[in-house]
Protein backbone atom coordinates (compact mmCIF):
# COMPACT_ATOMS: atom_id res chain seq x y z
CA UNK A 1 -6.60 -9.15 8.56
CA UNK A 2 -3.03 -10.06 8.46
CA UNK A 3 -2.57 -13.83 7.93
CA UNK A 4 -0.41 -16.40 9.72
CA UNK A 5 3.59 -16.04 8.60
CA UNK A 6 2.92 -19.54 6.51
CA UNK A 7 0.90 -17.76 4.32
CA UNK A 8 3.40 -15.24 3.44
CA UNK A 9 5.33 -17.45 0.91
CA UNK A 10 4.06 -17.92 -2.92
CA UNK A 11 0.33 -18.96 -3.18
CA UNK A 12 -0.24 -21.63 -5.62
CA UNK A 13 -2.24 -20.45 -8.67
CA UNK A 14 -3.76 -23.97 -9.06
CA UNK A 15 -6.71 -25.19 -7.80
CA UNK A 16 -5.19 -28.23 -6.49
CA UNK A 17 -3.29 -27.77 -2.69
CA UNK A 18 0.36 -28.93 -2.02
CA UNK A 19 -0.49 -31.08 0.83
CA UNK A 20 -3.01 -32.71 -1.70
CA UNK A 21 -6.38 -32.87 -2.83
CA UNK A 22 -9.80 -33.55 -1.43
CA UNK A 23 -8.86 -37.12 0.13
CA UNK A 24 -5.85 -36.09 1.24
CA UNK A 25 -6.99 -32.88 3.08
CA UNK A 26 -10.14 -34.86 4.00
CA UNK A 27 -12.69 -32.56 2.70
CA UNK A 28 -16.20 -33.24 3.19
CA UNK A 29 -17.75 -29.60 3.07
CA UNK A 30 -20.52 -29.47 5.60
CA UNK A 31 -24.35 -28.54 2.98
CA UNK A 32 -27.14 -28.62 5.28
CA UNK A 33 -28.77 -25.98 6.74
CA UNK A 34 -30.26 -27.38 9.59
CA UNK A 35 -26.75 -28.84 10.70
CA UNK A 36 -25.09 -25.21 10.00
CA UNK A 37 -27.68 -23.67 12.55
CA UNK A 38 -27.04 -26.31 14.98
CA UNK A 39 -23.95 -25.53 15.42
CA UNK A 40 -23.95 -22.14 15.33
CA UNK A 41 -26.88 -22.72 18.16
CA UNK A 42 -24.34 -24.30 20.36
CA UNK A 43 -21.33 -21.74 19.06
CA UNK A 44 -23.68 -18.86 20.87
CA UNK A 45 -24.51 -20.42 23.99
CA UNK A 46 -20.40 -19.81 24.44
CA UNK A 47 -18.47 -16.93 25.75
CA UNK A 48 -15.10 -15.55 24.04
CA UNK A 49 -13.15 -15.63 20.67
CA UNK A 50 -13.81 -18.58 18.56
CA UNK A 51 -10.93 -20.59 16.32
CA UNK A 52 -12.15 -22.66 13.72
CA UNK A 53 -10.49 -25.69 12.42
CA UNK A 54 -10.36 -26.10 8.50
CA UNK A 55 -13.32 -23.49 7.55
CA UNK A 56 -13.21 -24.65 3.72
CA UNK A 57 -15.33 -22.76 1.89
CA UNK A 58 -16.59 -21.29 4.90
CA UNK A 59 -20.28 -22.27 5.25
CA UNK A 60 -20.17 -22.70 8.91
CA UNK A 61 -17.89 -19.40 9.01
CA UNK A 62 -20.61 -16.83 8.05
CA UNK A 63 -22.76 -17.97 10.72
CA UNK A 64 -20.08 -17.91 12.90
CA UNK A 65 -18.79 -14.49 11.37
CA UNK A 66 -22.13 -12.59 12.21
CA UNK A 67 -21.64 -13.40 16.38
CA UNK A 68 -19.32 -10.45 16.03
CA UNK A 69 -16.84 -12.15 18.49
CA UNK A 70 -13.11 -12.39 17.28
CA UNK A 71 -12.64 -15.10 15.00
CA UNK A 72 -9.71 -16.91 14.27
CA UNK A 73 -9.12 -19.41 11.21
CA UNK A 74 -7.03 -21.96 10.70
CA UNK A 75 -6.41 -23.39 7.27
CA UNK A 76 -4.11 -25.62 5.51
CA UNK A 77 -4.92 -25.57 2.00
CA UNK A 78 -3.72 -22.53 0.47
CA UNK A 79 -6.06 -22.40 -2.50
CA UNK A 80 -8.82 -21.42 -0.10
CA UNK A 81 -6.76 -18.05 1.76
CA UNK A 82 -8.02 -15.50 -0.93
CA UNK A 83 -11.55 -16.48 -0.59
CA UNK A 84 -11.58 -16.49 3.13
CA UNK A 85 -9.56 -13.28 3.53
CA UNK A 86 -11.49 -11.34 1.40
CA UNK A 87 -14.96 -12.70 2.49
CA UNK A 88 -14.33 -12.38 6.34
CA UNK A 89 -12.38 -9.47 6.50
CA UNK A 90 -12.47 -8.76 10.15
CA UNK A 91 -11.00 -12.24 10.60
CA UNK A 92 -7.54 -13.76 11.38
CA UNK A 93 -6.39 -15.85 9.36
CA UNK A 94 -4.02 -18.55 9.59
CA UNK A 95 -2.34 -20.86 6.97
CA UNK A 96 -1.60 -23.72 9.29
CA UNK A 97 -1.98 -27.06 10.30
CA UNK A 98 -3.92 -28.23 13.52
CA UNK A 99 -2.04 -30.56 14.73
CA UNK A 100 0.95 -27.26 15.02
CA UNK A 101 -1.46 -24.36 15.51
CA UNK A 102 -1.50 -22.97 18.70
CA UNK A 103 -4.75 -23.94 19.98
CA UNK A 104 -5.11 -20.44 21.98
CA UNK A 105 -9.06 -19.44 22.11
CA UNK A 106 -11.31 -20.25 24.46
CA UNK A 107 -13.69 -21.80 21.94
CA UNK A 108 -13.03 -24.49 19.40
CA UNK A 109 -15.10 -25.08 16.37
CA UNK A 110 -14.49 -27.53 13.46
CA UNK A 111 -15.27 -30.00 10.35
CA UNK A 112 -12.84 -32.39 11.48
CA UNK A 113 -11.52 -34.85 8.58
CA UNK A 114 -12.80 -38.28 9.63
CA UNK A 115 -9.02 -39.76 9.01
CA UNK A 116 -7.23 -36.99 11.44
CA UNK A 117 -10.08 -37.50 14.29
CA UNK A 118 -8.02 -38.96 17.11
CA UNK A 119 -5.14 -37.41 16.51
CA UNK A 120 -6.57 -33.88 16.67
CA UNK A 121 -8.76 -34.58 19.52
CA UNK A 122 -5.81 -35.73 21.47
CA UNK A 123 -3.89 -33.00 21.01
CA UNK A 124 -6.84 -30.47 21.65
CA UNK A 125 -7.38 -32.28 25.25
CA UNK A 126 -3.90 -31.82 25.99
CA UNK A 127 -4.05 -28.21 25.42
CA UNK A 128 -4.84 -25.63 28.17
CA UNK A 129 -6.12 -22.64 26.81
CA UNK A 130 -10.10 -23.32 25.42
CA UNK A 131 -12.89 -23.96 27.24
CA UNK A 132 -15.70 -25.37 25.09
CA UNK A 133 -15.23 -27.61 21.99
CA UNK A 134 -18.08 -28.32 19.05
CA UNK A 135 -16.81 -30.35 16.64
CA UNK A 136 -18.15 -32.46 13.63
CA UNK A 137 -16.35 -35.74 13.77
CA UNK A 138 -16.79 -39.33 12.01
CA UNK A 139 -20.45 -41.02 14.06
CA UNK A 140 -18.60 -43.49 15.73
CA UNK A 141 -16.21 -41.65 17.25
CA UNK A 142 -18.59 -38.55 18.25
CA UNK A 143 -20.67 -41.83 19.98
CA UNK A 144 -18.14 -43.42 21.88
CA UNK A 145 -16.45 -40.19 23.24
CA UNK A 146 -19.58 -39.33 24.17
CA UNK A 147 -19.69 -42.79 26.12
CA UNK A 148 -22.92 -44.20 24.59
CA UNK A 149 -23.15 -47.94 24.49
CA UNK A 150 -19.89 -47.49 26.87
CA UNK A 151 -17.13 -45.75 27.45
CA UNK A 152 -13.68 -46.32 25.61
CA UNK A 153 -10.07 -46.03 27.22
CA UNK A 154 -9.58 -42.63 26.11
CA UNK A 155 -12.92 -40.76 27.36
CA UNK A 156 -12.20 -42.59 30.56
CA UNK A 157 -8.89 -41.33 30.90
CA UNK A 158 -10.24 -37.48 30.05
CA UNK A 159 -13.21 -37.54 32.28
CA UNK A 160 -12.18 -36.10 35.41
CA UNK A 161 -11.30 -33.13 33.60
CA UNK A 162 -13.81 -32.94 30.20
CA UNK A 163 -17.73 -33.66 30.11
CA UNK A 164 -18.02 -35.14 26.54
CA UNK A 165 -21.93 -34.42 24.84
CA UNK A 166 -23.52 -35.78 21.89
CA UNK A 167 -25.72 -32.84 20.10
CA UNK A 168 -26.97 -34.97 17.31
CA UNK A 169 -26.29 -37.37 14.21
CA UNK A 170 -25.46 -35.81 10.86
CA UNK A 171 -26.56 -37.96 7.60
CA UNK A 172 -23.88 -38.37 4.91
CA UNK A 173 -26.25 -36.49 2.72
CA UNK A 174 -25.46 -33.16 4.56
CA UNK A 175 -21.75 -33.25 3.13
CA UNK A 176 -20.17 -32.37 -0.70
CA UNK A 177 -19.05 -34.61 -1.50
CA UNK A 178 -20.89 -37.76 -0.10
CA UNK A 179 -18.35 -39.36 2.73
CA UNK A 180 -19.35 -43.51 3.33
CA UNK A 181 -20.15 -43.15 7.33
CA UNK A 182 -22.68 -40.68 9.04
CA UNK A 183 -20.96 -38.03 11.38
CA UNK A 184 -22.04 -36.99 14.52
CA UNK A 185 -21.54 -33.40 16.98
CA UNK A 186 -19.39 -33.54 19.42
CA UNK A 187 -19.63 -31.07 22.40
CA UNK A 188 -16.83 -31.18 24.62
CA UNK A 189 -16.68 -28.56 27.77
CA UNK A 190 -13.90 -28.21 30.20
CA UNK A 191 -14.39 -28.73 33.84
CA UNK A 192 -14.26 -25.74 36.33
CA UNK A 193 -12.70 -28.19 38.83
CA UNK A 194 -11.48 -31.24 38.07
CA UNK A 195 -12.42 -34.29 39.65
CA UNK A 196 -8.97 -35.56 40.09
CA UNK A 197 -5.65 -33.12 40.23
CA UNK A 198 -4.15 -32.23 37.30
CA UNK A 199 -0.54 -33.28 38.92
CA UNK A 200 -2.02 -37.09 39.19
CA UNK A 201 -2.88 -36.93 35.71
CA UNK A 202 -0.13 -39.08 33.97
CA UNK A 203 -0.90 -41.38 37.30
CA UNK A 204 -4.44 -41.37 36.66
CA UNK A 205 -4.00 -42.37 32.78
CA UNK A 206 -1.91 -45.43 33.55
CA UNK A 207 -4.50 -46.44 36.05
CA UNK A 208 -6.89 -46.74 33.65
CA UNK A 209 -5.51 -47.82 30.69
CA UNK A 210 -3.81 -50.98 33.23
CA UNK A 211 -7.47 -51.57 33.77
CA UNK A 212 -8.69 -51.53 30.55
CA UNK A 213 -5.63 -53.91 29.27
CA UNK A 214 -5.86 -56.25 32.68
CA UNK A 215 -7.42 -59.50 32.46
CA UNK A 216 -10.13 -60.41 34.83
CA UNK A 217 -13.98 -60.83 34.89
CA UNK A 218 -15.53 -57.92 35.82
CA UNK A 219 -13.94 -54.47 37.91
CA UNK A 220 -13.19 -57.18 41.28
CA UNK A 221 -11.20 -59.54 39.25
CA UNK A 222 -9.35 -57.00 37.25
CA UNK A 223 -8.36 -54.95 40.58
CA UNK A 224 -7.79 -57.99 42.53
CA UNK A 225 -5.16 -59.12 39.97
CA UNK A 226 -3.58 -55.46 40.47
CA UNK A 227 -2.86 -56.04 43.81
CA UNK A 228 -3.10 -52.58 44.63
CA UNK A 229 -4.76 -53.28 47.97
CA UNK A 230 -6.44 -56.71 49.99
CA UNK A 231 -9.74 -57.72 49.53
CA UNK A 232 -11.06 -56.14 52.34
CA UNK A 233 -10.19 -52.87 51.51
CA UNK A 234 -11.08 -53.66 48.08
CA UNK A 235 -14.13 -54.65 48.70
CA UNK A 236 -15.30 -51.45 51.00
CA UNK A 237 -14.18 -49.00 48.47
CA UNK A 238 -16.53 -50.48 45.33
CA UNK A 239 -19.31 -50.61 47.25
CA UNK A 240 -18.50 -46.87 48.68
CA UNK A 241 -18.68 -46.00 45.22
CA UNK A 242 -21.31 -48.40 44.16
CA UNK A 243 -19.26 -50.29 41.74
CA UNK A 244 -20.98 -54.29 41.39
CA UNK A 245 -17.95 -57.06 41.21
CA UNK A 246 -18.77 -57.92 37.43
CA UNK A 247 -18.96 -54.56 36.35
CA UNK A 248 -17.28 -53.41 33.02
CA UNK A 249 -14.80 -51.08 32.60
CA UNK A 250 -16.57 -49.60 30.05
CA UNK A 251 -19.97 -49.26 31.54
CA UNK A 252 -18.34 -47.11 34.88
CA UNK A 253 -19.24 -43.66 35.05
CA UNK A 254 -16.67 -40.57 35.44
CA UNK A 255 -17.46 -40.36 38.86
CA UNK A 256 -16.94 -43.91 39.88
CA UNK A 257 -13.77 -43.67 37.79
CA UNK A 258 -12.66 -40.78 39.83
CA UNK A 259 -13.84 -42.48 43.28
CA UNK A 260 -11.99 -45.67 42.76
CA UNK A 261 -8.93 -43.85 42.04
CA UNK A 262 -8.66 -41.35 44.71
CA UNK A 263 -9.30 -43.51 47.32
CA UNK A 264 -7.48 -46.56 46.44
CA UNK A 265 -4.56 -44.32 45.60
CA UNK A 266 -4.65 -42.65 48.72
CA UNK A 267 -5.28 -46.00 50.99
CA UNK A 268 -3.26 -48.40 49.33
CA UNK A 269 -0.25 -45.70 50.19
CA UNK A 270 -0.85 -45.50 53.36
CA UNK A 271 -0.92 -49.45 54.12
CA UNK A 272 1.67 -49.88 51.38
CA UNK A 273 4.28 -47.86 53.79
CA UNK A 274 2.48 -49.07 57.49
CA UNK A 275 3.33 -52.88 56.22
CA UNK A 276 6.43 -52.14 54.03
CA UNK A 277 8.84 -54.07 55.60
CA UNK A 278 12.63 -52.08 56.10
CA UNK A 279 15.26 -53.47 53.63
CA UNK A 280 18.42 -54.17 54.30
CA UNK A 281 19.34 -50.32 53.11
CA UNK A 282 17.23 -48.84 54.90
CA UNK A 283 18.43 -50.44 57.94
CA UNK A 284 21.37 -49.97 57.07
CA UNK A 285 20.76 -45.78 56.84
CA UNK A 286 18.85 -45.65 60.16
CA UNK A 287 21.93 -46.77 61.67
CA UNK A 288 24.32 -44.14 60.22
CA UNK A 289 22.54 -41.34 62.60
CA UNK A 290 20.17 -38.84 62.27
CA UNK A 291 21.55 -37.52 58.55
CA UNK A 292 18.80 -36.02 56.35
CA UNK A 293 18.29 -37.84 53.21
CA UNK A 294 16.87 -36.53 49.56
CA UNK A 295 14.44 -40.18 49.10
CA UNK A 296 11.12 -37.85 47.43
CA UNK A 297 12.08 -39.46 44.11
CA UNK A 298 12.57 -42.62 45.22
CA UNK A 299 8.46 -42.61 45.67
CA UNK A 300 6.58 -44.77 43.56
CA UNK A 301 2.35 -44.47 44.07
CA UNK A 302 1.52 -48.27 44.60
CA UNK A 303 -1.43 -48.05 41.45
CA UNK A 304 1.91 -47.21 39.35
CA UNK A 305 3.59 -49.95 40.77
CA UNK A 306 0.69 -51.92 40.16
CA UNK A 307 0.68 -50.85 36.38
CA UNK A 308 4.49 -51.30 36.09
CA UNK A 309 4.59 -54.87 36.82
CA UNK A 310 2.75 -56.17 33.54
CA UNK A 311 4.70 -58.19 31.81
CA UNK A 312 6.36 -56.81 28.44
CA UNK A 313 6.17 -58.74 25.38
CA UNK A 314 9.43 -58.41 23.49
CA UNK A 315 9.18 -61.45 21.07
CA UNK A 316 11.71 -63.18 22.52
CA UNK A 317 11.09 -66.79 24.72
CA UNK A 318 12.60 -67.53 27.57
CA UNK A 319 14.85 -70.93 27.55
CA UNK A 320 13.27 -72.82 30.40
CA UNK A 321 15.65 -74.53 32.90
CA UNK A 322 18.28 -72.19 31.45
CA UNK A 323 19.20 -70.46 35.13
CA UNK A 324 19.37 -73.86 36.27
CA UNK A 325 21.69 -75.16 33.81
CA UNK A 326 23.91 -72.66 33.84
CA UNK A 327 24.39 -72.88 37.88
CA UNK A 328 25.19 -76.62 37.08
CA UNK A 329 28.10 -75.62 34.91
CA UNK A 330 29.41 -73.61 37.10
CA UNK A 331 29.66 -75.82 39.96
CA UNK A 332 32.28 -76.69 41.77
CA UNK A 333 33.62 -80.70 40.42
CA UNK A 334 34.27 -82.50 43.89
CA UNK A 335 37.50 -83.37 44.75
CA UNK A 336 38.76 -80.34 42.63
CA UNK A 337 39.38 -77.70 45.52
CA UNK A 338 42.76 -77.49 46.61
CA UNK A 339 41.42 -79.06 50.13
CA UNK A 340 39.36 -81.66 48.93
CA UNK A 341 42.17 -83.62 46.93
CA UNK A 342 41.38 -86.60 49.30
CA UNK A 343 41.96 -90.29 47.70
CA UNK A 344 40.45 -92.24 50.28
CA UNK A 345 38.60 -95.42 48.74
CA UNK A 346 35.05 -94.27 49.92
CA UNK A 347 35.69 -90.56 47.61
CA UNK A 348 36.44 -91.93 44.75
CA UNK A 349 34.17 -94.65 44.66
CA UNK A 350 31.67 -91.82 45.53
CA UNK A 351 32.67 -90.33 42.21
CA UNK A 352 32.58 -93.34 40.34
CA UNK A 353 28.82 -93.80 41.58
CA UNK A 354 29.62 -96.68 43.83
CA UNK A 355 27.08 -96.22 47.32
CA UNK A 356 29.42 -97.32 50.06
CA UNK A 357 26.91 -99.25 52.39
CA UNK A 358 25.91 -101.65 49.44
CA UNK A 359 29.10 -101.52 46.98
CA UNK A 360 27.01 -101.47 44.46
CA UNK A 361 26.69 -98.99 41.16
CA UNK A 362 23.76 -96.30 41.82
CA UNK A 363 20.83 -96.78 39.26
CA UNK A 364 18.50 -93.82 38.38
CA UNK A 365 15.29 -93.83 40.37
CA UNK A 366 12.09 -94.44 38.15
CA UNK A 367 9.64 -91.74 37.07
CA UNK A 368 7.01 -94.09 39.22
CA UNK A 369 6.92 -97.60 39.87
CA UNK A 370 5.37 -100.07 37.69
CA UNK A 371 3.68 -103.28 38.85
CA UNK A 372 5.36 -105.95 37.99
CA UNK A 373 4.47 -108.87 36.22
């Protein structure tokens, strides 16, 4: 089939790739059997065209060639095009990058290189068009995005919208050559309905991550020092959603996650604007009549409010006393307005630090009195 309009210029004749060779390109060609038939297992448990990421040699490809379903793949070294091309000739093939590519089949499948991991999976969550996702990824990663031993920021962020699966562990004996960690299958599969609204996404991300970077001890602590609601209502929506006061961030499910945000999102605004108190503008617009006013973007949910008000670290220190200072330099000298050029005796002996009642020169007050001896 007719390849991808990158692989239209001049093939290299070498055997070594102009992005670079096997470290650069991270290539770690999948050798086991047992792994290839796992994932073509879970490849035909899925519905639709498949697009494969970085097919190599394409060991994985000719199981996933004989499904008979269109298959599209996506390569970046072009010493590998002939070979593919003329083995899977009912394919499409595409001499492009993943992290361009339009992701644009409803099922992913890829070797990932261990180096390009969170990169590519971020931009394959933020893409719209696939459904189901089985990919071979570094152990570690495959593990925590799968949320054993605890969640990380990231899954946390995705859950209302992914369910992330570990299929199994892959030895680093199943790979040519021999990479120095273990890898790991990844399934990820798209939500029918999300458990949060795709428009409160971006709101839902900072949410989390302000939790994540908060200090506190345990989920009661952190949210307390978010000030996102009182304690009351605090209180009544962790136990709704059966969230303990020295729980983890990490250890929360996607459901609690969801729970906590919907409703505190939802009652926080509603006492944020019952005990917002009217400033002075505001006032000032209710008495101008009954004139319609554009104030939608003016809105601000009270958990981004919440995440707005951390503190940014720009490397510079403040000068301390430096407001106060400055108001004392610009204060008015007595005796220097144009009124107060008085010359009685009690002014200038006011200036001079005299105290009238005593005629005596004012001492500084001690720090704290000392007994004396």
């Amino acid at each position: 089939m007719r390849t991808h309009a990158r692989s239209t210029q001049s093939r290299s004749t070498s055997s070594r790739s102009a992005h670079g060779g096997r470290h650069e390109l991270g290539q770690n060609f999948l050798r086991s059997r047992t792994i290839i038939n796992t994932i073509a297992s879970l490849a035909r448990s899925t519905s639709g065209p498949i697009m494969e990421i970085g097919p190599g040699d394409g060991a994985v490809t000719a199981e996933l060639y004989r499904l008979g379903r269109p298959l599209t793949l996506v390569e970046l070294d072009e010493t590998r095009l002939d070979h593919l091309e003329d083995t899977f000739p009912r394919a499409e093939v595409r001499h492009d990058d993943i992290l361009t590519t339009r992701l644009d089949r409803p099922v992913i499948v890829g070797n990932l290189p261990f180096h390009l991991t969170t990169p590519i999976l971020r931009r394959l969550l933020r893409a719209e068009r696939w459904q189901q996702a089985i990919l071979l990824t570094q152990w570690e990663v495959a593990r925590k995005r799968a949320g054993v031993g605890g969640s990380t920021m990231m899954t946390a962020q995705w859950s209302p919208w992914f369910d992330f699966r570990l299929s199994r562990r892959v030895p680093a004996d199943a790979f040519t050559p021999k990479p120095s960690v273990d890898g790991g299958i990844l399934a990820i599969d798209r939500c029918s309905t999300g458990r949060i609204p795709l428009k409160d996404r971006a709101d839902y991300h900072r949410f989390v991550h302000s939790v994540f970077t908060s200090r506190g001890r345990g989920m009661k602590g952190i949210l307390t020092k978010m000030s996102i609601t009182d304690q009351r209502s605090l209180q009544s929506t962790m136990d709704r959603n059966d969230v303990r006061g020295d729980t983890l961030p990490k250890d929360l499910t996607p459901e609690q996650w969801a729970g906590l945000y919907t409703e505190l999102s939802t009652g926080s605004d509603r006492a944020h604007t019952a005990h917002q108190p009217k400033s002075a503008q505001q006032k000032k617009n209710s008495q101008k009549g009954n004139t319609r006013r554009n104030n939608k973007g003016s809105k601000t949910s009270p958990i981004a409010e919440a995440a707005a008000e951390k503190p940014v670290i720009t490397g510079e220190m403040p000068i301390i006393g430096a407001e106060q200072a400055t108001e004392k330099l610009q204060a008015s000298i007595p005796g220097a307005e144009a009124r107060g050029k008085s010359h009685d005796k009690g002014h200038l002996q006011a200036e001079r630090g005299f105290m009238n009642q005593h005629q005596k020169p004012q001492k500084p007050q001690p720090r704290w009195n000392l007994p004396r001896r």
